[in-house]
Each structure stands twice: as structure tokens, then as C-alpha cells.
Protein backbone atom coordinates (compact mmCIF):
# COMPACT_ATOMS: atom_id res chain seq x y z
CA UNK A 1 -56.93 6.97 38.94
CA UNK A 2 -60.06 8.62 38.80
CA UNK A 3 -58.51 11.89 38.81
CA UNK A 4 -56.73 10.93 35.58
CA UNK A 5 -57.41 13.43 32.35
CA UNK A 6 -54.61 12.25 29.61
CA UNK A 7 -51.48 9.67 29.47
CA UNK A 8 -48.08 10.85 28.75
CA UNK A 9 -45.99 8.02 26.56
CA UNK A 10 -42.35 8.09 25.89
CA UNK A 11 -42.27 5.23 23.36
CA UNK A 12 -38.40 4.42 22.76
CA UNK A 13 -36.67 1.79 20.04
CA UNK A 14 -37.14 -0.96 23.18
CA UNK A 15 -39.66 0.25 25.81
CA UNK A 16 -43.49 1.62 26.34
CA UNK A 17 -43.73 4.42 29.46
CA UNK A 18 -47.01 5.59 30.21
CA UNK A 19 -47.63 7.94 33.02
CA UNK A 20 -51.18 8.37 34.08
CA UNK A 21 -51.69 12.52 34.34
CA UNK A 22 -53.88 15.03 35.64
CA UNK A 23 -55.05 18.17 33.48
CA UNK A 24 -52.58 20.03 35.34
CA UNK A 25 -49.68 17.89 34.88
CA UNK A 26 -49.91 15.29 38.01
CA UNK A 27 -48.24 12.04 38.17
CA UNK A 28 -51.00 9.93 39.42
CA UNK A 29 -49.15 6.35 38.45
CA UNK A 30 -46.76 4.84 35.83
CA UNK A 31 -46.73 1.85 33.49
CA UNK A 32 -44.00 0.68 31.51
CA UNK A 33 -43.46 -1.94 29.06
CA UNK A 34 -40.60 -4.33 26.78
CA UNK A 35 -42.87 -3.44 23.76
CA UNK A 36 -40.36 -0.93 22.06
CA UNK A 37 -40.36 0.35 18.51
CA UNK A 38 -38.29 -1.96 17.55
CA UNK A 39 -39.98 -5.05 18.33
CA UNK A 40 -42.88 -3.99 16.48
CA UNK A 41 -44.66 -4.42 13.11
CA UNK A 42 -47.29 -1.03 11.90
CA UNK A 43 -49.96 -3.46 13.34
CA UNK A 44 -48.62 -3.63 16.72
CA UNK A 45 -48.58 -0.31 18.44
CA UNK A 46 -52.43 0.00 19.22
CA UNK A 47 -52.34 -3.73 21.10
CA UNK A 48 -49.43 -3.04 22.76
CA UNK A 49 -50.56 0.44 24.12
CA UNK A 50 -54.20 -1.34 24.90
CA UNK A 51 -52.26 -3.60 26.66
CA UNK A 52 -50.51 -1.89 28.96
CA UNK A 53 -53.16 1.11 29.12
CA UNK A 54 -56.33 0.12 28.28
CA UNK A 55 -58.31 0.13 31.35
CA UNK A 56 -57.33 4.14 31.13
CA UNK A 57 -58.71 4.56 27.22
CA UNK A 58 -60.12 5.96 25.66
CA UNK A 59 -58.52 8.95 27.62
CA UNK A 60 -56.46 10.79 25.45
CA UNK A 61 -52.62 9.94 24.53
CA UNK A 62 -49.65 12.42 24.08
CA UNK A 63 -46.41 10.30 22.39
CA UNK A 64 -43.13 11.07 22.02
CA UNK A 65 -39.90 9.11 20.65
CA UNK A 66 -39.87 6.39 18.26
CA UNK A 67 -43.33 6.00 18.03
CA UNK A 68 -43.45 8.88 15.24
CA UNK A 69 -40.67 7.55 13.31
CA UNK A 70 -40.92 6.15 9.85
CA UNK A 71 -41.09 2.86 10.91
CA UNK A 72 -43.43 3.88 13.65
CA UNK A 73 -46.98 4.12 14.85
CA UNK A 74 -47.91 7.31 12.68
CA UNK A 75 -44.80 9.34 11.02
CA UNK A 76 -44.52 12.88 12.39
CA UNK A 77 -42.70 14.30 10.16
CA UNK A 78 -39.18 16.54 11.23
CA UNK A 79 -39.32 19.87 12.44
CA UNK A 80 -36.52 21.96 11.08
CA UNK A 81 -34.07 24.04 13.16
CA UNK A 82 -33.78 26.74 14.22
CA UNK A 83 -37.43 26.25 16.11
CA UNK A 84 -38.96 26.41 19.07
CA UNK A 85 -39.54 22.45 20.28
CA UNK A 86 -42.10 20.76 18.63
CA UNK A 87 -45.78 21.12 20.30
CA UNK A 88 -49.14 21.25 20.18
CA UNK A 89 -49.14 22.56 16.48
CA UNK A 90 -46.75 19.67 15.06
CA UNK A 91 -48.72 17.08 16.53
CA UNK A 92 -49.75 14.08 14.19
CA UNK A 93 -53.08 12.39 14.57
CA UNK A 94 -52.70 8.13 14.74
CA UNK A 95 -55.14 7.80 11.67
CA UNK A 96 -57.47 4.69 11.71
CA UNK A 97 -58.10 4.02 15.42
CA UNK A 98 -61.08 5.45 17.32
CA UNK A 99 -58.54 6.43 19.88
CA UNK A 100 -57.63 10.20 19.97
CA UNK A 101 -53.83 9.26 20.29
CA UNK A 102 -51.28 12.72 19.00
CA UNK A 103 -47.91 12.05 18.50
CA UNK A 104 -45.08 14.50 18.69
CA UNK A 105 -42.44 15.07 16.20
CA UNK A 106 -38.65 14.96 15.91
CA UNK A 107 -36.25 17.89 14.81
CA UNK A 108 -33.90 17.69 12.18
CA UNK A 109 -31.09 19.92 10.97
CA UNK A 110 -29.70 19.85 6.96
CA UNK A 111 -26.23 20.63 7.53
CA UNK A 112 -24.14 19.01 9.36
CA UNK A 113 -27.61 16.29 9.24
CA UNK A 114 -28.73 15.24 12.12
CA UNK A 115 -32.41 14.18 13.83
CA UNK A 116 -33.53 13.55 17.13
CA UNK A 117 -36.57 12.33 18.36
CA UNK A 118 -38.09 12.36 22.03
CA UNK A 119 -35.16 14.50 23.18
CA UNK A 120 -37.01 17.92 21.72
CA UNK A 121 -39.69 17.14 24.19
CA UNK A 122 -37.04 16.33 26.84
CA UNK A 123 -35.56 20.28 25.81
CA UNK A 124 -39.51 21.88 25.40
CA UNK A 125 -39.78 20.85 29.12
CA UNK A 126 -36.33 22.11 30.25
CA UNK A 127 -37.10 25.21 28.49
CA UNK A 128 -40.50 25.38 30.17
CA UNK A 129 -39.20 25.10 33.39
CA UNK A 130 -35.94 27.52 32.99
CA UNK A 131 -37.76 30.33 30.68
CA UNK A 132 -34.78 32.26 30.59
CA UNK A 133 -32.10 29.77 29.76
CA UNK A 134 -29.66 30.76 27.33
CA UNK A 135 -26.79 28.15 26.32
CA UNK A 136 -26.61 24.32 25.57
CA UNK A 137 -28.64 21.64 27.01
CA UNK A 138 -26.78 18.03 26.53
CA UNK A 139 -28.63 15.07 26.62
CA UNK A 140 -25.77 12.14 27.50
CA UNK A 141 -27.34 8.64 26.60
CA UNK A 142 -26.87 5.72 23.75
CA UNK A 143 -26.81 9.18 21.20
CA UNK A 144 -25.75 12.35 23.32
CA UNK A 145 -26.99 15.34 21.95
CA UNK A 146 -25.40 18.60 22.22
CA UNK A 147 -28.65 21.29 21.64
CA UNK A 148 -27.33 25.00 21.04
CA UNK A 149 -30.44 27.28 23.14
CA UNK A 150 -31.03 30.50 22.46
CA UNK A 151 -34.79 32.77 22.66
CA UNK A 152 -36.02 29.46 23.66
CA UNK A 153 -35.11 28.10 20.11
CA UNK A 154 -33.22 25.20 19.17
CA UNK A 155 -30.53 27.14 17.04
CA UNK A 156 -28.35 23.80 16.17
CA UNK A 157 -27.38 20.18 17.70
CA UNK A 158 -24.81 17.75 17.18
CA UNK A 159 -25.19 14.12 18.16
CA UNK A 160 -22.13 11.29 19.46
CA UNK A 161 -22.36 8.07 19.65
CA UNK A 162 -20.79 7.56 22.85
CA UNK A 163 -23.01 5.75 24.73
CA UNK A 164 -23.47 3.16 21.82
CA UNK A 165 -19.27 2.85 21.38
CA UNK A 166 -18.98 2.41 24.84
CA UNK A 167 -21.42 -0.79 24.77
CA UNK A 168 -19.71 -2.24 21.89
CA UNK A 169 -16.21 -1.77 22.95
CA UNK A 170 -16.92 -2.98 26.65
CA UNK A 171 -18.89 -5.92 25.25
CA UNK A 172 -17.87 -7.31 21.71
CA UNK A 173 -14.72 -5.96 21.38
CA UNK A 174 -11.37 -7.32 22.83
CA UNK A 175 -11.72 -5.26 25.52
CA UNK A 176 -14.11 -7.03 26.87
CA UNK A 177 -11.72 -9.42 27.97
CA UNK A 178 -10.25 -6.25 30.23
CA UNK A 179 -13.21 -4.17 31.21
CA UNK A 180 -14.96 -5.17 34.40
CA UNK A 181 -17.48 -4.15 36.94
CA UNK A 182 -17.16 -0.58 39.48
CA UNK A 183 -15.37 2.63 38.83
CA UNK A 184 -12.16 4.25 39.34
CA UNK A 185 -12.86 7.93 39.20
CA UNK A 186 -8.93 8.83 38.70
CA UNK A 187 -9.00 6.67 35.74
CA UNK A 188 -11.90 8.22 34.24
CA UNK A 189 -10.91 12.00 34.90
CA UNK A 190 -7.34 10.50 33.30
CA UNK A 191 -8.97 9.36 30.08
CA UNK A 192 -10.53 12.55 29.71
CA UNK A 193 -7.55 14.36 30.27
CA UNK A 194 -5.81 12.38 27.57
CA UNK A 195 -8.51 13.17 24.77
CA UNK A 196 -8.94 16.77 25.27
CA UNK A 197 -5.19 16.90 25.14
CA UNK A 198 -4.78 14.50 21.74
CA UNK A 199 -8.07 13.18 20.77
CA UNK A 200 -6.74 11.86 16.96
CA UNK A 201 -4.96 9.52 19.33
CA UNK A 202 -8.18 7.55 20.13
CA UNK A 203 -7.61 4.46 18.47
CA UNK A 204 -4.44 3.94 19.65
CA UNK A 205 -5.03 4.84 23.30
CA UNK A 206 -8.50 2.04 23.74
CA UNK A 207 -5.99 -0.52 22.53
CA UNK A 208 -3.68 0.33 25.40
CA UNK A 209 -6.43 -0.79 27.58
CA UNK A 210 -6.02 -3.90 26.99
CA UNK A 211 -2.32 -4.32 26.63
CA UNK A 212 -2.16 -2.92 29.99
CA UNK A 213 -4.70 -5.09 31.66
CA UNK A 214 -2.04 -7.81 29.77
CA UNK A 215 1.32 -6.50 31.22
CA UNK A 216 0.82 -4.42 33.81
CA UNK A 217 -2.16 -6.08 35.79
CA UNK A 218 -4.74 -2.83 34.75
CA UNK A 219 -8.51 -3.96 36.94
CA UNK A 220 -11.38 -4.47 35.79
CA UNK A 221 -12.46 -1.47 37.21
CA UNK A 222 -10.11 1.47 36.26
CA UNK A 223 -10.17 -0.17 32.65
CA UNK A 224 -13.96 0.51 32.67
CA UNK A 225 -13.55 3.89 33.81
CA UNK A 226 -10.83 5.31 31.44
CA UNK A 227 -12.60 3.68 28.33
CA UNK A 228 -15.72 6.08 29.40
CA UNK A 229 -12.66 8.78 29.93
CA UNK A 230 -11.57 8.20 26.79
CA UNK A 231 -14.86 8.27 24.99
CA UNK A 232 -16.54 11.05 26.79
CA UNK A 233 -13.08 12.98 26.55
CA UNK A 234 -13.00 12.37 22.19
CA UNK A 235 -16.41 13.79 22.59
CA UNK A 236 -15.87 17.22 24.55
CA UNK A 237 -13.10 17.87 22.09
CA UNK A 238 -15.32 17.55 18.98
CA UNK A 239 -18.07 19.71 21.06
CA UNK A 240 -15.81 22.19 22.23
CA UNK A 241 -17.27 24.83 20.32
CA UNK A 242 -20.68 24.14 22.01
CA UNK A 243 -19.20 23.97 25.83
CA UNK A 244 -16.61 26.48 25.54
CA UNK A 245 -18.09 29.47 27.61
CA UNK A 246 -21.33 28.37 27.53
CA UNK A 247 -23.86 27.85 30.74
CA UNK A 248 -24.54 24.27 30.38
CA UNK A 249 -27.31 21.96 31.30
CA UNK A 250 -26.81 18.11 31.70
CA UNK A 251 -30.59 16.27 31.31
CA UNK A 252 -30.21 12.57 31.32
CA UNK A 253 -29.75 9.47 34.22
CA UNK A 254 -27.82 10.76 37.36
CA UNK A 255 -24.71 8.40 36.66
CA UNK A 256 -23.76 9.02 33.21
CA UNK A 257 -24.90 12.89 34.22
CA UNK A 258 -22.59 12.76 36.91
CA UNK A 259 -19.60 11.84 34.76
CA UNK A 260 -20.18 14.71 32.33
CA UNK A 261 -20.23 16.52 34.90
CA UNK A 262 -17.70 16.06 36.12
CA UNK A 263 -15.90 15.81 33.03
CA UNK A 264 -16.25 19.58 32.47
CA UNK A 265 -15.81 20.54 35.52
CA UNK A 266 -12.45 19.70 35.11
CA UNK A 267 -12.23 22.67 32.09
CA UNK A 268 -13.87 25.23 34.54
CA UNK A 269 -17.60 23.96 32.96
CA UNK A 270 -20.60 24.39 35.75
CA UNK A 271 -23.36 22.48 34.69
CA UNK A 272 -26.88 22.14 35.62
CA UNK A 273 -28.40 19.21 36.23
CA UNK A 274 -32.20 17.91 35.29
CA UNK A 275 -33.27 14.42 34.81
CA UNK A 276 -34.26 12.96 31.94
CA UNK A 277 -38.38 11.45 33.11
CA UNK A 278 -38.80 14.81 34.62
CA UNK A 279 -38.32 16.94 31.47
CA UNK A 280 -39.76 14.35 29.47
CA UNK A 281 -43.20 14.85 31.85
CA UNK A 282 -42.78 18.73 31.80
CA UNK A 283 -42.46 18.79 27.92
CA UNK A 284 -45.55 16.66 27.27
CA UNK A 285 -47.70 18.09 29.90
CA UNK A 286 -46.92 21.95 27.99
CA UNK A 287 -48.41 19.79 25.11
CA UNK A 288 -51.11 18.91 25.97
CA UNK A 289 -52.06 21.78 27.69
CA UNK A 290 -51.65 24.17 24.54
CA UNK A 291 -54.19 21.06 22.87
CA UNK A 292 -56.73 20.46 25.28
CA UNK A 293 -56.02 23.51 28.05
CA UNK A 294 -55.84 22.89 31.60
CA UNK A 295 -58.72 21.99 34.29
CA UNK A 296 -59.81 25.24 36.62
């Protein structure tokens, strides 16, 4: 770790990643913590990060995610769209700590509203990496976000809930009773059919899950799958207008990736694919390098 010139953080609503960097942008190891936003009071952040980093301080610290929030570390306030990803310029100081700890901030847009936070450094680094990109960049997770690219500008996003419905429904709704372990891939691709086709028939169609597990013997398994069919499917027909003939890139954990994926594939969609700790690195390290430059 000698070799180590600044930590990267990606501080998330339940977890604490630190990656110990180089100046030009090295993984030399990684931490990670429970000790998310979330479980935290404004007193909390600095032992937590001492805790899981402080043999490495007083090296400098690069943040992105939750940390900057309102009810975070140090608020860094909303960058408005259209703009280029937040940066070097945006970032907020942690006042009151003799560490030198910059946090980066979120994007917002007025109409329709919407914010994200830690994606925008997820996009910097996909933009960083494919300078000439032009189209959308989704980010599937708890919040998808569908991010409109253009000059290397975010232009305009949208945000669904999926990944959060999909939790509740499979877990504290009655379909819990029907929804089990493994996948069915014909089940999901069937879901998705069904929303593209009549996606104001949502409701309607998640109860059928469970009257089918009831009469017809549905498993565990294909239930599991259409629910995310039916979700995912509700969701491409609200984002139509931002995958509709657009070159689209998927950033975000291989599985779920994998079933947008696949998902538009189905409507003649190619996607590319980038994961999530990757971009997050790249974005952060172009940072930090516009703050503190990079070693010869």
C-alpha cells in the first residue's frame, strides 16, 4: 500500500467502499463496510471512515453517493441538467475535520423532478472511457436510471423504481407466498412481452401470479421470473422514448444487466455493457486527477 496516493469511496444509503488508488488510477486494495448513510447520525461519518480507512489517512478522500446528501456527511448541493457530470469543480469540502476529504455532488432535473446521486460519477466514468458516446446510458438497480447522453452532457434522466417494487412484491406482498428461488428465462421474456404490449394492465397481470401458482401449479421459479418480466417490461414502455433508436449502454451488476439486456434485445435494442465498480473507479479517478493531477 505504499504506492497508495488517494482513496476512492462510494458511500451508499447501507454500505462504505473504499478502494485504495494510485495517482494514476490503480486499484491497489479494497475495503468495504455495513456503515451506510442510513445507519448514521452527522457525527458518524468521520469514525466510520477512520474505521475502516484509517491506517491510509490522512491521504486524501474522493466520495460519491449518499455521503453528500442532506442527511449526509457534508451536502453537495445538485448539479442541474443539462451538464457535463459533476467533477473536480463541484466538489464540496467536509468542513471541520483536519482530513482533506471532497465529496462529489448529485444531478438534479426541475421538470419532470428527479435527482440522482453516485450514478453521475458512475456516467462521468462511462463517458471518460467511451469519449464519443452518443445515446442513453441506463443504470438498472433499486432506482434505474435512464440518462439521455449527448456532447458528453447529461441532457435529461428519468428514474423507476423497479428494483425497489420487485423487493416488495417478492417479499411483503402476497406474492411472496408464490415467488421462489432460480429463473425461467421464457417466463421472464413472456412478462416483458405482455407489458410492452398492454402495460396499464400491470396490476391486474402481478395478481395473476399468484392465482396461477393457486390453480394451475405456476413454480417458484417462472413466478419469479415473469414478475421481473412484468416489471422491467412496465418500465421499457414508460422509457420508450429514451430506447427507441437509441445506442444503449447497460452499467450496473451482470445479472440484472443481463436481463435488460436481454429485454431489449427482444425490440431489436443492442446494448453495451459496463459494470457498475468499474465506472464508479473511472469516474472518481477523472476527479481527482482534474484536483490534484496525476504522478509522472
Amino acid at each position: 500500500m505504499q504506492d497508495a496516493t488517494w482513496i476512492a469511496v462510494d458511500w451508499g444509503t447501507s454500505h462504505l467502499r473504499a478502494w485504495m488508488m494510485d495517482a494514476r488510477g490503480r486499484v491497489l486494495g479494497h475495503r468495504d463496510s455495513a456503515d451506510g448513510m442510513g445507519g448514521l447520525d452527522p457525527e458518524g461519518f468521520e469514525p466510520a471512515l477512520r474505521a475502516l480507512i484509517g491506517d491510509m489517512l490522512p491521504l486524501p478522500v474522493l466520495a460519491c453517493g449518499m455521503v453528500g446528501s442532506r442527511q449526509g456527511w457534508a451536502e453537495a448541493p445538485y448539479s442541474a441538467v443539462p451538464c457535463v457530470p459533476p467533477s473536480a469543480t463541484e466538489a464540496v469540502q467536509v468542513p471541520a475535520t483536519d482530513l482533506d476529504v471532497r465529496i462529489l455532488p448529485g444531478v438534479k432535473q426541475d421538470k419532470p423532478a428527479d435527482v440522482m446521486r453516485g450514478e453521475e460519477t458512475q456516467i462521468a466514468g462511462f463517458i471518460a472511457l467511451n469519449p464519443g458516446f452518443d445515446g442513453v446510458v441506463a443504470l438498472p438497480g433499486t432506482h434505474t436510471k435512464w440518462v439521455q447522453i449527448s456532447a458528453g452532457e447529461i441532457v435529461s434522466f428519468r428514474t423507476a423504481m423497479t428494483g425497489e417494487m420487485f423487493a416488495l412484491l417478492s417479499s411483503q406482498s402476497v406474492l411472496r407466498h408464490s415467488v421462489g428461488d432460480g429463473w425461467d428465462e421464457a417466463a421472464f421474456e413472456a412478462g416483458v412481452g405482455q407489458m410492452l404490449s398492454r402495460p396499464e394492465a400491470l396490476a391486474a397481470s402481478l395478481f395473476s401470479l399468484r392465482a396461477e401458482s393457486l390453480l394451475d401449479g405456476l413454480g417458484g421459479a417462472s413466478a419469479r421470473a415473469r414478475l421481473s418480466g412484468l416489471l422491467i417490461g412496465a418500465e421499457l414502455a414508460a422509457m420508450r422514448p429514451y430506447w427507441l433508436g437509441q445506442q444503449v449502454a447497460l452499467v450496473g451488476a451482470q445479472a440484472l444487466s443481463n436481463a435488460y439486456a436481454t429485454a431489449l434485445k427482444a425490440q431489436g435494442v443492442p446494448t453495451l455493457m459496463a459494470g457498475a465498480e468499474e465506472m464508479t473507479l473511472a469516474g472518481l479517478t477523472a476527479a481527482y486527477t482534474k484536483i490534484y493531477g496525476e504522478a509522472a
